[in-house]
Protein backbone atom coordinates (compact mmCIF):
# COMPACT_ATOMS: atom_id res chain seq x y z
CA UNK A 1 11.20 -5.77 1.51
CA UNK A 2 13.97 -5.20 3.81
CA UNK A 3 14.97 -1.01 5.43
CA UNK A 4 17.18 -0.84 2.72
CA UNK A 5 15.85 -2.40 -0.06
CA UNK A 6 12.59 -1.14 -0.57
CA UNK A 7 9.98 -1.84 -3.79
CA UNK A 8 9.34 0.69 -6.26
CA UNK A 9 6.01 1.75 -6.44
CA UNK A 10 4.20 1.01 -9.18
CA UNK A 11 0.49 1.75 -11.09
CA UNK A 12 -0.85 -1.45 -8.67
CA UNK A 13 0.53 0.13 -5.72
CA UNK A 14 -1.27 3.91 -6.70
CA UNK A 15 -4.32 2.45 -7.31
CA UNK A 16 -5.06 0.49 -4.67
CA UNK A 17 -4.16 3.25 -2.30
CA UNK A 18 -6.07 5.09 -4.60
CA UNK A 19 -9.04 3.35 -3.34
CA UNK A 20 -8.51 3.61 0.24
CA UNK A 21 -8.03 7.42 -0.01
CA UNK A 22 -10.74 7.61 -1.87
CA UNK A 23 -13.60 5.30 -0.26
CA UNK A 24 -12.12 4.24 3.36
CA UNK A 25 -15.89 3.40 4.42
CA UNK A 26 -15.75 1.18 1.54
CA UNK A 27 -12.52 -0.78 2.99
CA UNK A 28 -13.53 -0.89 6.07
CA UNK A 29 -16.75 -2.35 5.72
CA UNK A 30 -15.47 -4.85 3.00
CA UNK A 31 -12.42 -6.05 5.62
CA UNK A 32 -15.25 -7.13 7.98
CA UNK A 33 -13.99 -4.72 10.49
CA UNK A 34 -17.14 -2.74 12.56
CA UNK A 35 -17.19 0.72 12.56
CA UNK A 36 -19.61 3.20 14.50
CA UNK A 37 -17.98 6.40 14.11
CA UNK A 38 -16.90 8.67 11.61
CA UNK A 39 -13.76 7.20 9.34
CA UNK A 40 -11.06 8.99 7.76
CA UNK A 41 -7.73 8.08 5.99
CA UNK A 42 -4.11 9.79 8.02
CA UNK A 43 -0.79 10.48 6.96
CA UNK A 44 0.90 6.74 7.54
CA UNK A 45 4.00 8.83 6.20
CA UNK A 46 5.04 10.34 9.95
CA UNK A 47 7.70 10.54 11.86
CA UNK A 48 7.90 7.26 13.38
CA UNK A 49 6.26 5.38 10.29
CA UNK A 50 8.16 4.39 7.24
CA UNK A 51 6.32 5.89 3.51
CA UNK A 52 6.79 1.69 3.17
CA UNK A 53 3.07 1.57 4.77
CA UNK A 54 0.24 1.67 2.64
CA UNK A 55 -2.44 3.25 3.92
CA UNK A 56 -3.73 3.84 7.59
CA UNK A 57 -7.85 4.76 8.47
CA UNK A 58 -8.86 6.29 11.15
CA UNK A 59 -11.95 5.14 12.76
CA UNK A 60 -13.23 7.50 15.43
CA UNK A 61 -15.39 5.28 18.02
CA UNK A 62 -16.15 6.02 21.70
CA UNK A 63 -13.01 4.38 21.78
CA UNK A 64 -11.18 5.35 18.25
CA UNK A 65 -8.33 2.79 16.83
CA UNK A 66 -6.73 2.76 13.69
CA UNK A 67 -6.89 0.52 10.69
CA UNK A 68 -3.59 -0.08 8.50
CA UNK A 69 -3.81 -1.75 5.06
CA UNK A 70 -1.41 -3.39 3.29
CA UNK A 71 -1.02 -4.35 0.06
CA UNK A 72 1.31 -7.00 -1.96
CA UNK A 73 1.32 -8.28 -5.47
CA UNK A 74 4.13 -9.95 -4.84
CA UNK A 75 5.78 -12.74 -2.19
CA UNK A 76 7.70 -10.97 0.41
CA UNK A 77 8.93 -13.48 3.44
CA UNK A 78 9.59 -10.69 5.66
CA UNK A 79 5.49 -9.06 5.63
CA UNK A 80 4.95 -10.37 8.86
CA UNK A 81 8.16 -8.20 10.49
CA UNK A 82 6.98 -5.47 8.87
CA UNK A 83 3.70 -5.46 10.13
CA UNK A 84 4.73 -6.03 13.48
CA UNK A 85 6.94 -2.83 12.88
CA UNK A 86 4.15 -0.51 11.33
CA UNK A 87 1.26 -1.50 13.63
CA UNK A 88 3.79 -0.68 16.55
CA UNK A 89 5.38 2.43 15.29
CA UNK A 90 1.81 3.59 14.62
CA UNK A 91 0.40 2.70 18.54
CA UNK A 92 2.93 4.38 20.05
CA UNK A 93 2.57 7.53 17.98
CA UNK A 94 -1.05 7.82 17.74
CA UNK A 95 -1.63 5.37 21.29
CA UNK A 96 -4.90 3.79 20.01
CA UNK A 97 -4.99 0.18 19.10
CA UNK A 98 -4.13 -0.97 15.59
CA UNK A 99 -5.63 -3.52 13.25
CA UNK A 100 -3.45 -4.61 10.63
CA UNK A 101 -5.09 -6.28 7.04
CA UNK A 102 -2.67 -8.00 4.69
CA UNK A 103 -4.28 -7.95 0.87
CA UNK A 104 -2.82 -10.16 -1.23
CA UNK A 105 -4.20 -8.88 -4.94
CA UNK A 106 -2.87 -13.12 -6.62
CA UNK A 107 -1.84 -16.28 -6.12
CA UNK A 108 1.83 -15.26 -6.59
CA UNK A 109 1.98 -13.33 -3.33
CA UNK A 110 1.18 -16.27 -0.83
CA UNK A 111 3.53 -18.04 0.23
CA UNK A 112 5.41 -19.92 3.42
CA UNK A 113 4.78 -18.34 6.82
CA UNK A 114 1.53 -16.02 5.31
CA UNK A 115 -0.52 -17.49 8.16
CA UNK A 116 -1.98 -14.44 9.99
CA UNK A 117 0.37 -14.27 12.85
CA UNK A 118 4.24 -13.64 13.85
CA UNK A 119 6.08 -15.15 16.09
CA UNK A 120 9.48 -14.96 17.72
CA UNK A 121 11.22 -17.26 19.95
CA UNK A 122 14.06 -17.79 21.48
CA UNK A 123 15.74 -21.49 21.23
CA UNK A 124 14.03 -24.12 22.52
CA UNK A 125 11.37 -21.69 24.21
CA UNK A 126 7.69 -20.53 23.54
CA UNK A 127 7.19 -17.76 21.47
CA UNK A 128 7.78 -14.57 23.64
CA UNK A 129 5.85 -12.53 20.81
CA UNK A 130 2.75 -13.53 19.01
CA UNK A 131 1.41 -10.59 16.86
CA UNK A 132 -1.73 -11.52 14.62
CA UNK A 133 -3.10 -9.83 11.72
CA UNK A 134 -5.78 -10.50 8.74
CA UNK A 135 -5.15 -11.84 5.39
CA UNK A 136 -7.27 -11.46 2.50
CA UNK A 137 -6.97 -13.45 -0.52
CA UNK A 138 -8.63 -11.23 -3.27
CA UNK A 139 -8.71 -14.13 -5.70
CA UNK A 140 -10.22 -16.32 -3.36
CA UNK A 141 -13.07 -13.68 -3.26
CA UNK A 142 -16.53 -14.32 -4.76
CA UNK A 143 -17.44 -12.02 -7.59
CA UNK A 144 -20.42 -11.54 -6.23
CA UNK A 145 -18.97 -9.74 -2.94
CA UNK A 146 -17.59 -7.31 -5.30
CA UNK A 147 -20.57 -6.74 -7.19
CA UNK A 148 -23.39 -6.08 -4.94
CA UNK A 149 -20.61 -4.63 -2.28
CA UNK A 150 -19.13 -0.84 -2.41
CA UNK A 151 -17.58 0.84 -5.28
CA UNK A 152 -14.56 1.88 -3.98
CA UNK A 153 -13.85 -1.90 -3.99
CA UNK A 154 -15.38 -3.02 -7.09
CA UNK A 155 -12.31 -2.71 -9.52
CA UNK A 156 -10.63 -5.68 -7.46
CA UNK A 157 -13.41 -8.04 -9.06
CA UNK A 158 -11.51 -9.33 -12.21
CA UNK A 159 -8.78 -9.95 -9.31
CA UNK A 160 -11.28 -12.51 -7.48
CA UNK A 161 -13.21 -15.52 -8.45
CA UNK A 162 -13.80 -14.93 -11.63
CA UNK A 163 -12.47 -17.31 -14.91
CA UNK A 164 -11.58 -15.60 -18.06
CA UNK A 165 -14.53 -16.51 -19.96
CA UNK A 166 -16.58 -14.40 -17.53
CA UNK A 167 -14.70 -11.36 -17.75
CA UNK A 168 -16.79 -9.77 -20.59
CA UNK A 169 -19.31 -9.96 -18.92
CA UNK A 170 -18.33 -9.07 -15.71
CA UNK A 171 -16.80 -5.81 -17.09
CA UNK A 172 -19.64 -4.92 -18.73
CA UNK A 173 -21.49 -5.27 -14.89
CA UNK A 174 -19.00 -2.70 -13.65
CA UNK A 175 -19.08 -0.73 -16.14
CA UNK A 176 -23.05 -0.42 -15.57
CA UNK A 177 -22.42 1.02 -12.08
CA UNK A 178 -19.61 2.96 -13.03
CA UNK A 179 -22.31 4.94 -15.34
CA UNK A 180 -25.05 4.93 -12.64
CA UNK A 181 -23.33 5.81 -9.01
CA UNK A 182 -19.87 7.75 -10.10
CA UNK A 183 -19.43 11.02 -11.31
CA UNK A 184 -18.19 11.22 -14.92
CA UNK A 185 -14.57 11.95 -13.56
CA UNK A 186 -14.70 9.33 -11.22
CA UNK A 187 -16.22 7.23 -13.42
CA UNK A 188 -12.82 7.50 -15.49
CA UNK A 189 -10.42 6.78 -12.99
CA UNK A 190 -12.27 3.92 -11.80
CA UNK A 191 -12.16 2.47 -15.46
CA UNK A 192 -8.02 3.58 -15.43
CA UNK A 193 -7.70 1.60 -11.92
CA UNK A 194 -9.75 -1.46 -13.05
CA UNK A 195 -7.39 -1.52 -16.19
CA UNK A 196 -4.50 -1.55 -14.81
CA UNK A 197 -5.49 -3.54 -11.84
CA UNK A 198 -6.36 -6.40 -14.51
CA UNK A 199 -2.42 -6.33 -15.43
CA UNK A 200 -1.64 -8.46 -12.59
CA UNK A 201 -3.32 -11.55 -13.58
CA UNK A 202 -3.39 -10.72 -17.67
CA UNK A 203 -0.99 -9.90 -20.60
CA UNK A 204 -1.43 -6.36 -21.41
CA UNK A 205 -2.56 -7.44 -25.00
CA UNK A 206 -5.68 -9.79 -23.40
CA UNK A 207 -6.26 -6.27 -20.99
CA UNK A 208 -6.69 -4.45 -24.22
CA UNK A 209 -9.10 -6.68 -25.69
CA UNK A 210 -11.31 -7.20 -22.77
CA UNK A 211 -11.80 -3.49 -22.27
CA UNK A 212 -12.30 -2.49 -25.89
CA UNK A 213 -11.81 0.98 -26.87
CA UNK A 214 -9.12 1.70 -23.57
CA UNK A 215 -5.90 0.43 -25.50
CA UNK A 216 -5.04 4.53 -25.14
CA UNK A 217 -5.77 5.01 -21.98
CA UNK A 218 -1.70 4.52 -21.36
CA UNK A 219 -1.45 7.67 -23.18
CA UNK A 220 -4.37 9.16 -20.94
CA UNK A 221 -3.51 11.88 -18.28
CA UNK A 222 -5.30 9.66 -15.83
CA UNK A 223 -3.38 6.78 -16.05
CA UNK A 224 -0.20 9.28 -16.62
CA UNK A 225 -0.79 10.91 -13.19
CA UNK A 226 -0.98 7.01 -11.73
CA UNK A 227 2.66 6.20 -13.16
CA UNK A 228 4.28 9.43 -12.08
CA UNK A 229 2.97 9.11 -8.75
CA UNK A 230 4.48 5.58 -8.32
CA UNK A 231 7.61 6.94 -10.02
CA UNK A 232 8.03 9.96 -7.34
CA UNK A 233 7.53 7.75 -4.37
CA UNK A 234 9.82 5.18 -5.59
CA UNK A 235 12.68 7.97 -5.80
CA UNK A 236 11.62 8.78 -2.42
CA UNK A 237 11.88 5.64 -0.81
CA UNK A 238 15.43 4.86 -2.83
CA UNK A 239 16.88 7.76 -1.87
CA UNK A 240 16.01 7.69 2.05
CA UNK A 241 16.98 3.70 1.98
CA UNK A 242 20.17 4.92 -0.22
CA UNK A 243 20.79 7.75 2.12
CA UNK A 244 20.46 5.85 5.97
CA UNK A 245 22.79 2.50 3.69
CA UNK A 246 25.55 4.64 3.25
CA UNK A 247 25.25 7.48 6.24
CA UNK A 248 24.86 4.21 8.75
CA UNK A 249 28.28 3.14 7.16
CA UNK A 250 29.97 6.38 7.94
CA UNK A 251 28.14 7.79 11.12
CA UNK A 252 26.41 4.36 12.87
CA UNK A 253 22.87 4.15 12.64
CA UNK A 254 21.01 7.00 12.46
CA UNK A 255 18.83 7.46 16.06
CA UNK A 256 15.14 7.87 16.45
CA UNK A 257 14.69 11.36 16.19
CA UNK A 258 17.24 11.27 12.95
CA UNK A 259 15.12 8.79 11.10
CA UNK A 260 12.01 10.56 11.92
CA UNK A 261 13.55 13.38 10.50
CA UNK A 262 14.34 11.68 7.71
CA UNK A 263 11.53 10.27 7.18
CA UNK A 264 9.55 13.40 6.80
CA UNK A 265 11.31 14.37 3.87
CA UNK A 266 9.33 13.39 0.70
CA UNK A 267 11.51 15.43 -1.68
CA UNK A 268 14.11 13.10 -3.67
CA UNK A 269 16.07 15.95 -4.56
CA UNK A 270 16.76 17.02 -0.96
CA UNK A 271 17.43 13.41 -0.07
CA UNK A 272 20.32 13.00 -3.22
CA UNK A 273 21.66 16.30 -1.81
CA UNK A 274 22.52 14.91 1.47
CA UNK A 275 23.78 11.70 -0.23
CA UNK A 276 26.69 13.94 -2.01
CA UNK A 277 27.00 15.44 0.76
CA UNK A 278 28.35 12.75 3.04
CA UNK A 279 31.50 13.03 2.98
CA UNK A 280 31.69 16.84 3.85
CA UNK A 281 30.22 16.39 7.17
CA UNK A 282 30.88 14.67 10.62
CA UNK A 283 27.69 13.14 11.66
CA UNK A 284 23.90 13.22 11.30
CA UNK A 285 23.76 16.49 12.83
CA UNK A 286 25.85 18.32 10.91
CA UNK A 287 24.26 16.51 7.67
CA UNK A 288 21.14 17.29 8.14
CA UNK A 289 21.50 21.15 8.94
CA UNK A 290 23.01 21.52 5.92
CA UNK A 291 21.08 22.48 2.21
């Protein structure tokens, strides 16, 4: 996912932020990294950071760092520069150390150069930069982690190491501690996120089936709410990566403090505006004073 060609967000990108937001002591225990201080989720979407990043924790130590997570569904052969981008931009805003955890939810999203580090050399030399960062394979996951582990990470378990003749059985598990430890609310979005979670590895139809009596829920408000709030951000992102294409074609690239500005803006209509707006103007400056 290059600057100007960023993914849409979708219902698997919503949920599993979803599940950071919602239960960060849950991720960080279950990405093996130690905590002794209080942990809370930040605003990745900053001046210096790109709304590209999934989700960033805050873990507040003697010595506090940050934790930023990263999901893909999907092969992208450039993860590794963007990592090396987001844990940066975020050190030098926030100037605490950064871990960075790559989550690959299936098979489909591994692929060449996935190894847990960068590099980049010049010809014929040693690598200059060496930046390292975790990788976590749900489906090579036992089922059992998920099961006796948290519940803000137990709807990844039909992701891991489980075959399709143990799904029904499995659900009916999850569903058991859905009942028991969530509210009733909760209890519902963590059924909408497991459903649509299970989309990535099965046909919609077979999703259906093994979660009897949920072949609505697409018509729920729940799982409504999930889809719109993929739909907004990916107008968000289009539009800014639309908006710094075409203004870096008529003004040069846009400086720092211009694509922090722009960056800040989360409001897709504001972000078309200045795209029509263009050719009116004589530079970033003037653009972005305007309506």
């Amino acid at each position: 996912m290059g600057w100007y060609a960023a993914a849409v967000p979708g219902p698997f990108d919503t949920t599993t932020r979803y599940l950071v937001q919602t239960y960060p002591d849950d991720w960080i225990a279950f990405l093996g990294l130690t905590s002794l201080g209080p942990i809370e989720v930040i605003d990745a979407n900053l001046s210096v950071v790109s709304a590209e990043a999934d989700k960033v924790v805050r873990v507040g130590d003697a010595t506090p760092w940050l934790a930023h997570v990263e999901f893909q569904s999907s092969y992208d052969p450039t993860i590794g520069q963007r990592l090396v981008r987001y844990n940066t931009m975020l050190h030098l805003q926030h100037r605490v150390a950064v871990a960075s955890v790559l989550v690959l939810l299936r098979p489909s999203a591994d692929g060449a150069g996935i190894d847990g580090a960068y590099r980049a050399a010049l010809p014929g030399a040693d690598p200059y930069l060496t930046f390292g960062y975790e990788v976590r394979r749900i489906w090579q996951e036992p089922a059992g982690a998920f099961l006796d582990g948290a519940l803000g990470t137990l709807p990844l378990m039909p992701l891991g190491a489980v075959g399709r003749a143990e799904l029904p059985s499995v659900l009916r598990a999850m569903e058991r501690r859905f009942e028991h430890e969530a509210t009733v609310a909760e209890a519902a979005r963590l059924r909408v996120v497991t459903y649509t979670l299970l989309g990535l590895r099965y046909r919609r139809d077979d999703v259906d089936q093994l979660m009897p009596g949920l072949e609505n829920m697409r018509e729920s408000s729940t799982y409504q709410a999930i889809l719109d709030e993929g739909r907004v951000e990916g107008r968000v992102e289009e539009a800014r990566a639309l908006l710094i294409h075409l203004g870096t074609r008529r003004f040069g690239p846009p400086d720092a403090r211009t694509r922090g500005t722009l960056e800040l803006v989360c409001d897709p209509d504001r972000l078309d505006g200045w795209c029509k707006r263009l050719l009116d103007v004589s530079g970033w400056d003037e653009l972005l004073v305007s309506p």
